[in-house]
N, C-alpha and C. Protein backbone atom coordinates (compact mmCIF):
# COMPACT_ATOMS: atom_id res chain seq x y z
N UNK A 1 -19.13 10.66 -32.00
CA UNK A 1 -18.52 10.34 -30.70
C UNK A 1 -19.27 11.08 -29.58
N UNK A 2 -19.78 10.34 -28.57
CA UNK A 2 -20.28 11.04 -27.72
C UNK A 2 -19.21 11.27 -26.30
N UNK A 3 -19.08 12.36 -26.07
CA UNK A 3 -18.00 13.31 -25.58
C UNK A 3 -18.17 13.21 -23.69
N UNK A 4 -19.46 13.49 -23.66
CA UNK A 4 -20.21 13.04 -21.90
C UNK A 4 -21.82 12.57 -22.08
N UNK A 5 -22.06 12.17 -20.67
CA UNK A 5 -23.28 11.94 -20.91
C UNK A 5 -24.02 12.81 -19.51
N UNK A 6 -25.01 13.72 -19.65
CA UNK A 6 -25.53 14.44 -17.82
C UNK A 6 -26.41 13.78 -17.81
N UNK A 7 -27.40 13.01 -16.71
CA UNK A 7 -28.32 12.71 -16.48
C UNK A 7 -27.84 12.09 -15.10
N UNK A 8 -29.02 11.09 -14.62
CA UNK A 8 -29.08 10.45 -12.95
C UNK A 8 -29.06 9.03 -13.45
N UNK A 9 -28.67 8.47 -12.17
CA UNK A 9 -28.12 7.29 -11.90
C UNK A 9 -28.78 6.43 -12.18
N UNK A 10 -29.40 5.62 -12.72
CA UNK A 10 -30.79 4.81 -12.82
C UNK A 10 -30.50 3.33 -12.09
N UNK A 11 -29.21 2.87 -12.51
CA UNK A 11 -28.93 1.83 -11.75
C UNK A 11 -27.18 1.36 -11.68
N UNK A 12 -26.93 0.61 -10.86
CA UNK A 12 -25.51 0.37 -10.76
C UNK A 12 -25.24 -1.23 -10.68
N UNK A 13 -24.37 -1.54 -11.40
CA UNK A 13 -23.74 -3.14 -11.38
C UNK A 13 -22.66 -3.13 -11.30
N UNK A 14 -21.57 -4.45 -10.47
CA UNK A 14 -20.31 -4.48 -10.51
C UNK A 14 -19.61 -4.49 -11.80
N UNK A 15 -20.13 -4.07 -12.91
CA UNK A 15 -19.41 -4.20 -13.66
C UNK A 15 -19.50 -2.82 -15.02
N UNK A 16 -21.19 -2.03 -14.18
CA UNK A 16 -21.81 -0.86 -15.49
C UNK A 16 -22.65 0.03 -14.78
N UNK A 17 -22.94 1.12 -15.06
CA UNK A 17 -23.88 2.03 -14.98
C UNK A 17 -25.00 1.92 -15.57
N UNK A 18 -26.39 2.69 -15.60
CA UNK A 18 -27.24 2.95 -16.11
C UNK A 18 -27.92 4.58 -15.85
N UNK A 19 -27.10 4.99 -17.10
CA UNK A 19 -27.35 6.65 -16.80
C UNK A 19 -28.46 7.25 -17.53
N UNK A 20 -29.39 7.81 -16.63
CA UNK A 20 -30.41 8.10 -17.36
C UNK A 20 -30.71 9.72 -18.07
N UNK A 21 -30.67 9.77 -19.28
CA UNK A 21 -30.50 11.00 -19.57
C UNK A 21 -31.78 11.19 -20.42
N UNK A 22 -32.86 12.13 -20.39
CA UNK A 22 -33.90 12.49 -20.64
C UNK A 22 -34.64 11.47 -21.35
N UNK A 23 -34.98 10.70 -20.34
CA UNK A 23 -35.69 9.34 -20.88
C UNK A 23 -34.84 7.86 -21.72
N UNK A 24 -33.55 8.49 -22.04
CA UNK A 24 -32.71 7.25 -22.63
C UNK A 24 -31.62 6.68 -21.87
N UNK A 25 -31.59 5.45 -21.58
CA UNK A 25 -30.98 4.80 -20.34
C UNK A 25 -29.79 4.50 -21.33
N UNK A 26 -28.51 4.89 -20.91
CA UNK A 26 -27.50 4.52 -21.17
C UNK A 26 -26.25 3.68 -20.76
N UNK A 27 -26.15 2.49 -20.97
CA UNK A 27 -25.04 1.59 -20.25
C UNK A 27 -23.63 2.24 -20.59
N UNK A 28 -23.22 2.37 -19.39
CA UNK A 28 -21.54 2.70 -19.29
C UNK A 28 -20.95 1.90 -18.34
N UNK A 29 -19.93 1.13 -18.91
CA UNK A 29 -18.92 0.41 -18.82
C UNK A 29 -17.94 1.17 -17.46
N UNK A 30 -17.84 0.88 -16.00
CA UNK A 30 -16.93 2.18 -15.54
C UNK A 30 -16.06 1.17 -14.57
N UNK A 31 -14.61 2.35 -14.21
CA UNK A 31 -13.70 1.40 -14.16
C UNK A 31 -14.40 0.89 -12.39
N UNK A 32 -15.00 1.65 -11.98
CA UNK A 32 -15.73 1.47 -10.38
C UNK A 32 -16.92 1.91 -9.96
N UNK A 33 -17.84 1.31 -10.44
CA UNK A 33 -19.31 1.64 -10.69
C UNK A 33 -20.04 1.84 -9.37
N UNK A 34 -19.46 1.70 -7.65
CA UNK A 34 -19.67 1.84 -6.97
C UNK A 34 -19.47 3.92 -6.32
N UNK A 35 -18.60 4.47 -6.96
CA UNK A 35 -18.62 5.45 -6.97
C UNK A 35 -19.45 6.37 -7.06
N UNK A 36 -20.66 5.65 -7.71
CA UNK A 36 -21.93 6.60 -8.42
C UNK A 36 -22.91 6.28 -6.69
N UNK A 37 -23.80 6.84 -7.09
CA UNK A 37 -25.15 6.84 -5.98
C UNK A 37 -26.13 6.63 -7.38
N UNK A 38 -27.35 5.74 -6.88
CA UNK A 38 -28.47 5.78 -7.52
C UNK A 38 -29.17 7.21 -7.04
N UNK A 39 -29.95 7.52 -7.99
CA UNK A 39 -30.91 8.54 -7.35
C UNK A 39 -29.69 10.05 -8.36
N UNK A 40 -28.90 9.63 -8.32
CA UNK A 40 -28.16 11.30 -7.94
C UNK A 40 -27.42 11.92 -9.31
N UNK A 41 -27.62 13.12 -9.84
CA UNK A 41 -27.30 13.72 -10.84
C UNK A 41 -26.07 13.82 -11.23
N UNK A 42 -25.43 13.64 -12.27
CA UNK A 42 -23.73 13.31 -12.48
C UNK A 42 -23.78 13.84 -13.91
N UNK A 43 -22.12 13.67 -14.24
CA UNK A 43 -21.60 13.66 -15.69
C UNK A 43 -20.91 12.89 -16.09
N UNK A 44 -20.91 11.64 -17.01
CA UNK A 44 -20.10 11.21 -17.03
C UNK A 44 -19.17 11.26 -18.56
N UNK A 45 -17.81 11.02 -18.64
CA UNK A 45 -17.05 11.70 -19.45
C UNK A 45 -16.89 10.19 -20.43
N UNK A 46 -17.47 10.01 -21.40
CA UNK A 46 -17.41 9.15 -21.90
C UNK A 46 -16.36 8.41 -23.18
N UNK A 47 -15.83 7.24 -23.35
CA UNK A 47 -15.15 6.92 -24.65
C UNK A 47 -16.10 5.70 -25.35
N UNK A 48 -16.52 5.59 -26.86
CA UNK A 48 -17.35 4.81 -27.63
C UNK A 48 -16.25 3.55 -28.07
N UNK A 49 -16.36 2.73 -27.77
CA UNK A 49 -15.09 1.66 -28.22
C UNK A 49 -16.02 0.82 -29.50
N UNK A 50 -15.56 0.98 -30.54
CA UNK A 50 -16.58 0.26 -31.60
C UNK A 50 -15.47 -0.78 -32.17
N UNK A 51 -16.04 -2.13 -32.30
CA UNK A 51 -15.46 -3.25 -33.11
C UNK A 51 -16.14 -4.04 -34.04
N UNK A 52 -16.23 -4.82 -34.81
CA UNK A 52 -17.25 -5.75 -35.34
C UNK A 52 -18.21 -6.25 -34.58
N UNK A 53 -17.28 -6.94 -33.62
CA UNK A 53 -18.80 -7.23 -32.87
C UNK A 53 -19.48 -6.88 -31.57
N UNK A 54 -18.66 -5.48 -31.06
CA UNK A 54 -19.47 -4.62 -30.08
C UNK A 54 -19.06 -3.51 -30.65
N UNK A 55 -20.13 -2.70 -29.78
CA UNK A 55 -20.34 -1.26 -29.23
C UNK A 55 -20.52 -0.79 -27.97
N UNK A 56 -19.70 -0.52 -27.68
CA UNK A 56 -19.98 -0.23 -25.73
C UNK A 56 -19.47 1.53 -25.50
N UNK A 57 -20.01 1.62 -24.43
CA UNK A 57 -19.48 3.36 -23.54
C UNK A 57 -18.91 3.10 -22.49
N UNK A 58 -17.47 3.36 -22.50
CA UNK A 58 -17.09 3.44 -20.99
C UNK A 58 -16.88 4.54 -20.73
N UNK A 59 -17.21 4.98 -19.06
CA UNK A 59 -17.15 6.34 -18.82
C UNK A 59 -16.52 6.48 -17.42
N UNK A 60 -16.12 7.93 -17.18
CA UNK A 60 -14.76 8.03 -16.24
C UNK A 60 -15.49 9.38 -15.64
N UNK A 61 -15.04 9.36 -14.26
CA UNK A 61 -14.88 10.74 -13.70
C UNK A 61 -14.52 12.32 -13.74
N UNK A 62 -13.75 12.50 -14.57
CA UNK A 62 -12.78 13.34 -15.28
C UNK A 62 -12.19 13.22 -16.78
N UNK A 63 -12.19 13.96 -17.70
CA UNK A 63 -11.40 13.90 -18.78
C UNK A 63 -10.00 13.14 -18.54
N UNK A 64 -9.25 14.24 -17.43
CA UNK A 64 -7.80 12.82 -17.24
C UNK A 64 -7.71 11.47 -17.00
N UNK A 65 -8.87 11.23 -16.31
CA UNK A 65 -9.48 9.59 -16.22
C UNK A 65 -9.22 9.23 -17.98
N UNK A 66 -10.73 9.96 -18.47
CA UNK A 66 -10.46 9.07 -19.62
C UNK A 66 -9.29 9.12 -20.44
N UNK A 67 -8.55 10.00 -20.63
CA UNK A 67 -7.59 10.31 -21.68
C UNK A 67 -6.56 9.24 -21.19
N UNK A 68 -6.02 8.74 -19.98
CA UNK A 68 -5.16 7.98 -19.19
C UNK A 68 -6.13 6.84 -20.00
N UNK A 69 -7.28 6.53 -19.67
CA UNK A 69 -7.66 4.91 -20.80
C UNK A 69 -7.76 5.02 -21.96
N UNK A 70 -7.63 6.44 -22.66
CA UNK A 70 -7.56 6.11 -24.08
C UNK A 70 -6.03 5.52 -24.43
N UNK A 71 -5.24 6.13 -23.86
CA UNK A 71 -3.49 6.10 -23.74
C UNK A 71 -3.68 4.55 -23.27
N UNK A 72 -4.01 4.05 -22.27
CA UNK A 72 -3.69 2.27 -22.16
C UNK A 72 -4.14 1.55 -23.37
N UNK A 73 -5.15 2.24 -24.31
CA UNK A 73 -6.07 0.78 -25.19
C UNK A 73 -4.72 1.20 -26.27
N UNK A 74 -3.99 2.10 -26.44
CA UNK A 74 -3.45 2.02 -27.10
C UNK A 74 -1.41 0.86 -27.66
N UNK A 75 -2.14 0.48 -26.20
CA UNK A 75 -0.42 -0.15 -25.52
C UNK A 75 -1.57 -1.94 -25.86
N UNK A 76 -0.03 -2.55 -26.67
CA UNK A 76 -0.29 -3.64 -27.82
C UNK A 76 -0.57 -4.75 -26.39
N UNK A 77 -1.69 -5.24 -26.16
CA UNK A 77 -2.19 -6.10 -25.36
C UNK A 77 -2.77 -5.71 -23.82
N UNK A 78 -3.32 -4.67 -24.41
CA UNK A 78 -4.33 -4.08 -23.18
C UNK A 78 -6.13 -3.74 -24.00
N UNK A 79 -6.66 -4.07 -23.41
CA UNK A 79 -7.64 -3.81 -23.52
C UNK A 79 -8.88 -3.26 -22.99
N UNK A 80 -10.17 -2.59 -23.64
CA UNK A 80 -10.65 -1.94 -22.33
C UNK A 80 -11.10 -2.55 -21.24
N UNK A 81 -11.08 -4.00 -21.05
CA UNK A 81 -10.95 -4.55 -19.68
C UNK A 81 -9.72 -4.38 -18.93
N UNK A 82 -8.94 -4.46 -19.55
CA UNK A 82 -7.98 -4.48 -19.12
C UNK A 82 -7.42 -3.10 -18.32
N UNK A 83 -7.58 -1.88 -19.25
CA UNK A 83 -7.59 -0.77 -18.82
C UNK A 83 -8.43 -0.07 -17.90
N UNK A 84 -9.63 -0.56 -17.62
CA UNK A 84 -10.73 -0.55 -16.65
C UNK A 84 -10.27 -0.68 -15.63
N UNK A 85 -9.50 -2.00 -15.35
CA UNK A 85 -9.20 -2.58 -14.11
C UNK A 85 -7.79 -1.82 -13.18
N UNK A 86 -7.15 -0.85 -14.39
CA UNK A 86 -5.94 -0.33 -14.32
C UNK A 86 -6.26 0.89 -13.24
N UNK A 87 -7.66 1.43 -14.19
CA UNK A 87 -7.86 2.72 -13.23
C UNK A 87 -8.57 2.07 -12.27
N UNK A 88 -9.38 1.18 -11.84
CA UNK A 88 -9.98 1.27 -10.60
C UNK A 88 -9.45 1.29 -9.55
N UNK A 89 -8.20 1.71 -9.36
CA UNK A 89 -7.57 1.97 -8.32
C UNK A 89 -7.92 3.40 -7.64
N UNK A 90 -8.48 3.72 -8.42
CA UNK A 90 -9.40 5.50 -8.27
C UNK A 90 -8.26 6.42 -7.98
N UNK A 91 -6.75 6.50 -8.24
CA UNK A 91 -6.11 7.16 -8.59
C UNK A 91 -5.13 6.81 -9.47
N UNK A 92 -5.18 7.53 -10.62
CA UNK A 92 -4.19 7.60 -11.87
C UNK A 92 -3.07 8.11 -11.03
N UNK A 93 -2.68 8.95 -10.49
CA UNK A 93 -1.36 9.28 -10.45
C UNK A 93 -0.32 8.31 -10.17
N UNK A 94 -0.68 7.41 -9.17
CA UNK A 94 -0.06 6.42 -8.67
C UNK A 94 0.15 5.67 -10.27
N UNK A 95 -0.38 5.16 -11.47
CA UNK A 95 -0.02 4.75 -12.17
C UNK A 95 0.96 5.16 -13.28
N UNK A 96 0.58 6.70 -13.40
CA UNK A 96 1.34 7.83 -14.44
C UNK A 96 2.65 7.67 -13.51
N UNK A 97 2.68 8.23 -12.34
CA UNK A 97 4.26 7.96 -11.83
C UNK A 97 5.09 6.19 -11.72
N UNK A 98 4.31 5.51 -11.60
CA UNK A 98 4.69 4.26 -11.97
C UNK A 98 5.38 3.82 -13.02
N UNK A 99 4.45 4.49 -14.43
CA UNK A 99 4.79 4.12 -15.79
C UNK A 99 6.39 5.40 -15.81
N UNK A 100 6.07 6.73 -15.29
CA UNK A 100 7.05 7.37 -15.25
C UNK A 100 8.49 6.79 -14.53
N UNK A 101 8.48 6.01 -13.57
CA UNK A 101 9.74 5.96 -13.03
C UNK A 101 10.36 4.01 -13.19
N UNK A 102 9.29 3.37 -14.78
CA UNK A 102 9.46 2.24 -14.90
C UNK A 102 9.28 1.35 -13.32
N UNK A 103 8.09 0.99 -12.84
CA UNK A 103 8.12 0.61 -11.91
C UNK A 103 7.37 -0.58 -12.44
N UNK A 104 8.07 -1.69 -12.99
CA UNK A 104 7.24 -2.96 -13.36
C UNK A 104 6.84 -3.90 -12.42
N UNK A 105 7.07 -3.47 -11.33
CA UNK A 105 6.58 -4.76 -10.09
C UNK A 105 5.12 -4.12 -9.53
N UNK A 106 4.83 -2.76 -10.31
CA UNK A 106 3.66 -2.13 -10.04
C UNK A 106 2.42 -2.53 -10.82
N UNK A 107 3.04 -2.37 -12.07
CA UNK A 107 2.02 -2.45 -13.16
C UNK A 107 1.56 -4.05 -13.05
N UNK A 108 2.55 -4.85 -12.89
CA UNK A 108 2.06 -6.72 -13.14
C UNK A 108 1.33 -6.44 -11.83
N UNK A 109 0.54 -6.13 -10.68
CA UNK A 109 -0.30 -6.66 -9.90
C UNK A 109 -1.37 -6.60 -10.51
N UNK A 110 -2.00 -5.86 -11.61
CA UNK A 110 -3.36 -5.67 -12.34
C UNK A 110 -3.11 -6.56 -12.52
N UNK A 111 -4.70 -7.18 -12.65
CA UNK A 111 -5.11 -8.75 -13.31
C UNK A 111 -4.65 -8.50 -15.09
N UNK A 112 -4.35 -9.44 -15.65
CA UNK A 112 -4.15 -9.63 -16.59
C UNK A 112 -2.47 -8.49 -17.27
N UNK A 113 -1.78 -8.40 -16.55
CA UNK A 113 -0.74 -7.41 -16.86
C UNK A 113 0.35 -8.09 -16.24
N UNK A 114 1.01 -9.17 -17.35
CA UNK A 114 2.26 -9.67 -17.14
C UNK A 114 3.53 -8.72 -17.22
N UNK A 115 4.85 -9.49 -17.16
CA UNK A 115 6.33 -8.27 -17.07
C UNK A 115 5.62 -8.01 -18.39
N UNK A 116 5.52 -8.95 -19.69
CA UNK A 116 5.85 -8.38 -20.82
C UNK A 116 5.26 -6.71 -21.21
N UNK A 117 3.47 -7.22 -20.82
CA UNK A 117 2.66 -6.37 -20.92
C UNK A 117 3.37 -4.69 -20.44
N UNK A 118 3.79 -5.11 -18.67
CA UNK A 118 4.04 -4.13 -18.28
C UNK A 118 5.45 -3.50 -18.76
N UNK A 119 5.91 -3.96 -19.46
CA UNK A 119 7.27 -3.30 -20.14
C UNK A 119 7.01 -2.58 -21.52
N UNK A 120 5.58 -3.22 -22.06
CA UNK A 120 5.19 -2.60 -23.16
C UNK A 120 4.64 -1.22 -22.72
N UNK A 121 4.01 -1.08 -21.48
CA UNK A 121 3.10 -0.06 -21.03
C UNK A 121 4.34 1.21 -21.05
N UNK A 122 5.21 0.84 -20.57
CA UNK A 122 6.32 1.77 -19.69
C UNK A 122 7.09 2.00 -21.79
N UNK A 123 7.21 1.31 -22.16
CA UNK A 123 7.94 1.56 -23.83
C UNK A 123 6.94 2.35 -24.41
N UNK A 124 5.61 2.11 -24.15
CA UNK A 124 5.12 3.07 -25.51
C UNK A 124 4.22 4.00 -24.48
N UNK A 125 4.35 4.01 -22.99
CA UNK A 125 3.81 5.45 -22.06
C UNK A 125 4.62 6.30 -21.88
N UNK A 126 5.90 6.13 -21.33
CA UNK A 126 7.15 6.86 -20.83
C UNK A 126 7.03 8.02 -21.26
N UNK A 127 7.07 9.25 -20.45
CA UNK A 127 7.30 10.52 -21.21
C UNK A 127 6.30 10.87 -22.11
N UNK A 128 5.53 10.01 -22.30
CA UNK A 128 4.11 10.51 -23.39
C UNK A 128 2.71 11.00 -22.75
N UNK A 129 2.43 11.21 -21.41
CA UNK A 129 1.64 11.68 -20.45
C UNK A 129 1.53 12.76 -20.08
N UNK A 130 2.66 13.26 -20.62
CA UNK A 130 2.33 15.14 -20.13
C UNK A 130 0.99 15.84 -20.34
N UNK A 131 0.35 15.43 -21.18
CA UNK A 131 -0.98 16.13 -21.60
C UNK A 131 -1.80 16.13 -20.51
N UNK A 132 -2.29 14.55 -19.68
CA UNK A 132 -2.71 14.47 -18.86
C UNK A 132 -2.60 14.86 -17.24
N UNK A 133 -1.05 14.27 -17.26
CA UNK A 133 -0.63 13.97 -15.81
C UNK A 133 -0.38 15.56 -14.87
N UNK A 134 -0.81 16.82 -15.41
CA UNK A 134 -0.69 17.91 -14.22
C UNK A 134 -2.26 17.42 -13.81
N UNK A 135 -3.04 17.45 -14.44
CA UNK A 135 -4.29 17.08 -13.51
C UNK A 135 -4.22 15.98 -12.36
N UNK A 136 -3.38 14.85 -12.62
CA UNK A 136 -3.30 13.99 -11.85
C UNK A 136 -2.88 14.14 -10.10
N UNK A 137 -2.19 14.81 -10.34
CA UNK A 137 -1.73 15.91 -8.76
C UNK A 137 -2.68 16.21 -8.18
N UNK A 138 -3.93 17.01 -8.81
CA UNK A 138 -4.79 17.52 -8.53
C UNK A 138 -6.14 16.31 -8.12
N UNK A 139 -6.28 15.26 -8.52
CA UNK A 139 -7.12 14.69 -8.10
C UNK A 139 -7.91 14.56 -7.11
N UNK A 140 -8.86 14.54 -6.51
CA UNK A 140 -9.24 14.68 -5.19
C UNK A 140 -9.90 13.13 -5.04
N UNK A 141 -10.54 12.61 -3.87
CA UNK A 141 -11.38 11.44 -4.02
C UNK A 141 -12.29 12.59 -2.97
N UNK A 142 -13.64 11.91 -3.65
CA UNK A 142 -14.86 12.03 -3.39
C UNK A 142 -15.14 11.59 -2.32
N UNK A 143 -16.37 12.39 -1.27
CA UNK A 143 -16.71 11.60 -0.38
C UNK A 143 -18.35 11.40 -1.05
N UNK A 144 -18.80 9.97 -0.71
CA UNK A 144 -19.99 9.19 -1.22
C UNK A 144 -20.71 9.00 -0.01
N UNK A 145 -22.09 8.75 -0.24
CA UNK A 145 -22.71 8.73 0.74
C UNK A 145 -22.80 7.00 1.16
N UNK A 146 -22.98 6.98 2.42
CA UNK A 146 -22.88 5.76 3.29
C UNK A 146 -24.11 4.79 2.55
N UNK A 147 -23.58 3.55 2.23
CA UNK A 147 -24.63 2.45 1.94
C UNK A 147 -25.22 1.99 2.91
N UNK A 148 -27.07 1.65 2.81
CA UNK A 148 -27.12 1.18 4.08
C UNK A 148 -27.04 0.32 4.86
N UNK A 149 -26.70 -0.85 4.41
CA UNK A 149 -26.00 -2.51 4.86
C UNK A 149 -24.43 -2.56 4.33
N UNK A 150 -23.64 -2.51 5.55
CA UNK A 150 -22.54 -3.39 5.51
C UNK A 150 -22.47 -4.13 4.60
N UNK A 151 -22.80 -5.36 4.90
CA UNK A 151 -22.72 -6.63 4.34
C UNK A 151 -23.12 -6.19 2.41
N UNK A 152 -24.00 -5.68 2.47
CA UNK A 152 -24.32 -5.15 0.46
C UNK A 152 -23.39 -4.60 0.29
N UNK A 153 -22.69 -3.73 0.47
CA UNK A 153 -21.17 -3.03 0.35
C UNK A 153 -20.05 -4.38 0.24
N UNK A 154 -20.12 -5.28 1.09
CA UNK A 154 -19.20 -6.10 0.94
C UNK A 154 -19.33 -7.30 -0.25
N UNK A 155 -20.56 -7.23 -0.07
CA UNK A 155 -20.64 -8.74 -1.76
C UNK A 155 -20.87 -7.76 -2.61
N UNK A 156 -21.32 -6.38 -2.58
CA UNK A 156 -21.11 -5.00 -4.07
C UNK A 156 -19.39 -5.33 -4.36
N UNK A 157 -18.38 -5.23 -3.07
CA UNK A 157 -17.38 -5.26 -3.46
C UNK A 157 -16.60 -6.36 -4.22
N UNK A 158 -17.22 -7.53 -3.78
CA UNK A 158 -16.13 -8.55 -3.99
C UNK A 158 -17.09 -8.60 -5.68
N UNK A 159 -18.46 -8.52 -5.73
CA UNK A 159 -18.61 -8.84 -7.19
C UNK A 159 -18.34 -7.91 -8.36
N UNK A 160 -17.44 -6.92 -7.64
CA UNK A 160 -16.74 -5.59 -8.43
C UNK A 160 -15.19 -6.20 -8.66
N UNK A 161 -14.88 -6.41 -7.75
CA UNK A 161 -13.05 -7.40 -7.80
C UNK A 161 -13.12 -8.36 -8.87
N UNK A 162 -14.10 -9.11 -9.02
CA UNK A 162 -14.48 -10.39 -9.74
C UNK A 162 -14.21 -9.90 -10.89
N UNK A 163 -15.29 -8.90 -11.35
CA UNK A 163 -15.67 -8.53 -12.65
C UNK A 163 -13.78 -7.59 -13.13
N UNK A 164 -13.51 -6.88 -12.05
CA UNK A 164 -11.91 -6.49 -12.67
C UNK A 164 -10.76 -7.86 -12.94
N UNK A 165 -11.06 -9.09 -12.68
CA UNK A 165 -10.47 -9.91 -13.06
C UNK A 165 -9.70 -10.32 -12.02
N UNK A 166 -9.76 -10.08 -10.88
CA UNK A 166 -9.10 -10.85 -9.66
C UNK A 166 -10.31 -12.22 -9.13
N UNK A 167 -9.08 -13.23 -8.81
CA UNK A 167 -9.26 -14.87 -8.66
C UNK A 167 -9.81 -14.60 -7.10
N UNK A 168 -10.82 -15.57 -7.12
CA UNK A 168 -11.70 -15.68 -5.71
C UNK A 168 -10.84 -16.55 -4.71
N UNK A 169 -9.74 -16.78 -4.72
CA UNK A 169 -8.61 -16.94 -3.52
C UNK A 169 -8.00 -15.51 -3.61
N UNK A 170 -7.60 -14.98 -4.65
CA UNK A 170 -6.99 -13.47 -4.07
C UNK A 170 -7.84 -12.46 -3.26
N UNK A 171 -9.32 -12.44 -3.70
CA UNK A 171 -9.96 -11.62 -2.68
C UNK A 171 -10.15 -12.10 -1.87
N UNK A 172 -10.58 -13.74 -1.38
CA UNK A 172 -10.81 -14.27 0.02
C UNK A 172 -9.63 -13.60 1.17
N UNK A 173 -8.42 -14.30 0.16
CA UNK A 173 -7.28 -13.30 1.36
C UNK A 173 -7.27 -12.17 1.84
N UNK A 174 -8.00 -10.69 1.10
CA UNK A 174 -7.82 -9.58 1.76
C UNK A 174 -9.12 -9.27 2.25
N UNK A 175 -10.19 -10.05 2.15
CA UNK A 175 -11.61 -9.50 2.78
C UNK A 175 -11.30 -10.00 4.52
N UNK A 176 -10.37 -10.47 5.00
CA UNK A 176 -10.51 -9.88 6.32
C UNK A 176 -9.81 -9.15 6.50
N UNK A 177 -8.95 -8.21 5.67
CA UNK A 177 -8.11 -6.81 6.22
C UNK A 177 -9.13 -6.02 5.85
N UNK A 178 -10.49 -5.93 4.82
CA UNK A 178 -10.91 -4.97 4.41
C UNK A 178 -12.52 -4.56 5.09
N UNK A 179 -12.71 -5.88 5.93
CA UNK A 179 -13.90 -5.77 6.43
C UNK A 179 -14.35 -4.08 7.25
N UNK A 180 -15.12 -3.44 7.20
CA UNK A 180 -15.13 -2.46 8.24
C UNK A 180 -16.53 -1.80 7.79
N UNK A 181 -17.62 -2.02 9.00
CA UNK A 181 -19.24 -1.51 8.79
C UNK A 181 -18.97 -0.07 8.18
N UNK A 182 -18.05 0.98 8.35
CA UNK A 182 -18.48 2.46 8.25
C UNK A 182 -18.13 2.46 6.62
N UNK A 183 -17.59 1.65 5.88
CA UNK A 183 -17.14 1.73 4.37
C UNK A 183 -18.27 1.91 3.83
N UNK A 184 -18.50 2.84 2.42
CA UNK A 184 -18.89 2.06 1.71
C UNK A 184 -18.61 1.36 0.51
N UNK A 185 -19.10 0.38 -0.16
CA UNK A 185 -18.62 -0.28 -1.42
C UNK A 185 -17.28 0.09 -1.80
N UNK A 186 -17.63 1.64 -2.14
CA UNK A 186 -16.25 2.17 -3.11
C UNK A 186 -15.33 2.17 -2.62
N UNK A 187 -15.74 2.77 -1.50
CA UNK A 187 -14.38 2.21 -0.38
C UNK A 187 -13.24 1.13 -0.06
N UNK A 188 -14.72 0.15 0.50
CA UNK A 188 -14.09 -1.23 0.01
C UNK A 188 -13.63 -1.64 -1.21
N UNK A 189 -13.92 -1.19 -2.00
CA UNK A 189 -13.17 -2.07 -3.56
C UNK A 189 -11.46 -1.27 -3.81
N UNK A 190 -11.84 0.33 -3.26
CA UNK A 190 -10.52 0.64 -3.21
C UNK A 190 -9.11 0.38 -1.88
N UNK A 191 -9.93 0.27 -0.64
CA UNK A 191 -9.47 -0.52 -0.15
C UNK A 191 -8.80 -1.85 0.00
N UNK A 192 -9.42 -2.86 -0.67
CA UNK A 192 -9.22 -3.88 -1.20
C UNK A 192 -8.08 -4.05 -2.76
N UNK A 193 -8.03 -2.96 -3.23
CA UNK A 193 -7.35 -3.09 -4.50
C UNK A 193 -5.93 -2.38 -4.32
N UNK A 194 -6.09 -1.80 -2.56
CA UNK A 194 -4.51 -1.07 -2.39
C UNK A 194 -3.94 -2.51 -1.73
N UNK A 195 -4.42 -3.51 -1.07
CA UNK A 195 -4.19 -4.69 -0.37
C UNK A 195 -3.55 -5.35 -1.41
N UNK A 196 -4.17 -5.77 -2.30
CA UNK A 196 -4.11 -6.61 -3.76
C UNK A 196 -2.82 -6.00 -4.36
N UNK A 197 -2.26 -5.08 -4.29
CA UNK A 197 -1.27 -4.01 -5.26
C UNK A 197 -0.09 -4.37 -4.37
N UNK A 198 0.04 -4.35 -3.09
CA UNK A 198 0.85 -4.34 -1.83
C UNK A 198 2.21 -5.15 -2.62
C-alpha cells in the first residue's frame, strides 16, 4: 500500500494528477485536481483501490480527507467516483456534520446519491467518524496561486463538474452566478459546487 506520494506536479486534468516523484510519473485520481499548481512541490496522501479490472491511486490533501473516502467506499453503493465527488466540496466537515445530524436533503445533491443511498450513508456513518472528524474543525482552505486566463479557469472548471458527474444543464445554470476574472479554477469549481448543493 502506498501510504503518500512527495514529488511536483507534472500535470493536471479535470479529472487526475500527474505527480512526479524521482523520475516516476504517477496518476492520482483527486477529488479536485485544480487545487494543485503545476510546477510546485506537494504530498499527496494516497488510497490504492485494486479490482479485477483496475488499479488506480486516489489522493487527498490530508489523511482526514482520505480516511473520510475510505469510510464512503465503504457505504453499500458508493463508489470511488462517487466518493470523489462527495469530497470535492473541499470541505469534509460540512459533510461529517451532515451525516452527523441525518441531513438527507444534503447528501442527495451529490451526483449520483439518491434518498436511498443517502440514508445508507447516515445508517452505516452515524457516530462512526470520531476518528476523523476533530481534524475536520481544523481544516483550513488554501490560498492557490492565480491562473493566468479567466476564461482557462472557467472551461478547467466546468470540465471538472462534468467529470464529478453533474449534467451540462445543471452547470449551465450556475456559470453565471460563478463567473468572476479574480477566481481561480479551484475556486470556481468550489464555488460552483456550493451553488449546485444550495
Amino acid at each position: 500500500m502506498i501510504e503518500f506520494v512527495r514529488g511536483r506536479i507534472d500535470y493536471i486534468s479535470p479529472e487526475f494528477i500527474v505527480i512526479d516523484h524521482n523520475g516516476i510519473g504517477y496518476k492520482v485520481y483527486a477529488p479536485n485536481p485544480f487545487v494543485y499548481s503545476n510546477g510546485s512541490e506537494t504530498t499527496i496522501y494516497t488510497y490504492q483501490h485494486v479490482r479485477e479490472d483496475i488499479l488506480a491511486l486516489y489522493g487527498f490533501r490530508s489523511r482526514e480527507e482520505k480516511a473520510l473516502f475510505t469510510k464512503l467506499l465503504n457505504v453499500t453503493g458508493i463508489g470511488p467516483k462517487g466518493a470523489l465527488a462527495i469530497l470535492a466540496t473541499g470541505d469534509p466537515s460540512q459533510v461529517f456534520s451532515a451525516i452527523e445530524a441525518e441531513d438527507e436533503s444534503f447528501l442527495v445533491k451529490f451526483p449520483g446519491v439518491g434518498k436511498k443511498t443517502a440514508r445508507q450513508i447516515i445508517l452505516d456513518l452515524k457516530g462512526k467518524l470520531g476518528d476523523v472528524a476533530p481534524e475536520f474543525s481544523l481544516f483550513t482552505q488554501e490560498v492557490y496561486a492565480e491562473k493566468d486566463a479567466s476564461s482557462k479557469a472557467l472551461s478547467e472548471a466546468v470540465e471538472a463538474l462534468k467529470v464529478l458527474g453533474y449534467a451540462e444543464r445543471e452547470i449551465k445554470k450556475v456559470l453565471p452566478l460563478i463567473k468572476d476574472e479574480a477566481l481561480t479554477t479551484d475556486q470556481l469549481v468550489k464555488k460552483a459546487l456550493q451553488k449546485l448543493l444550495k
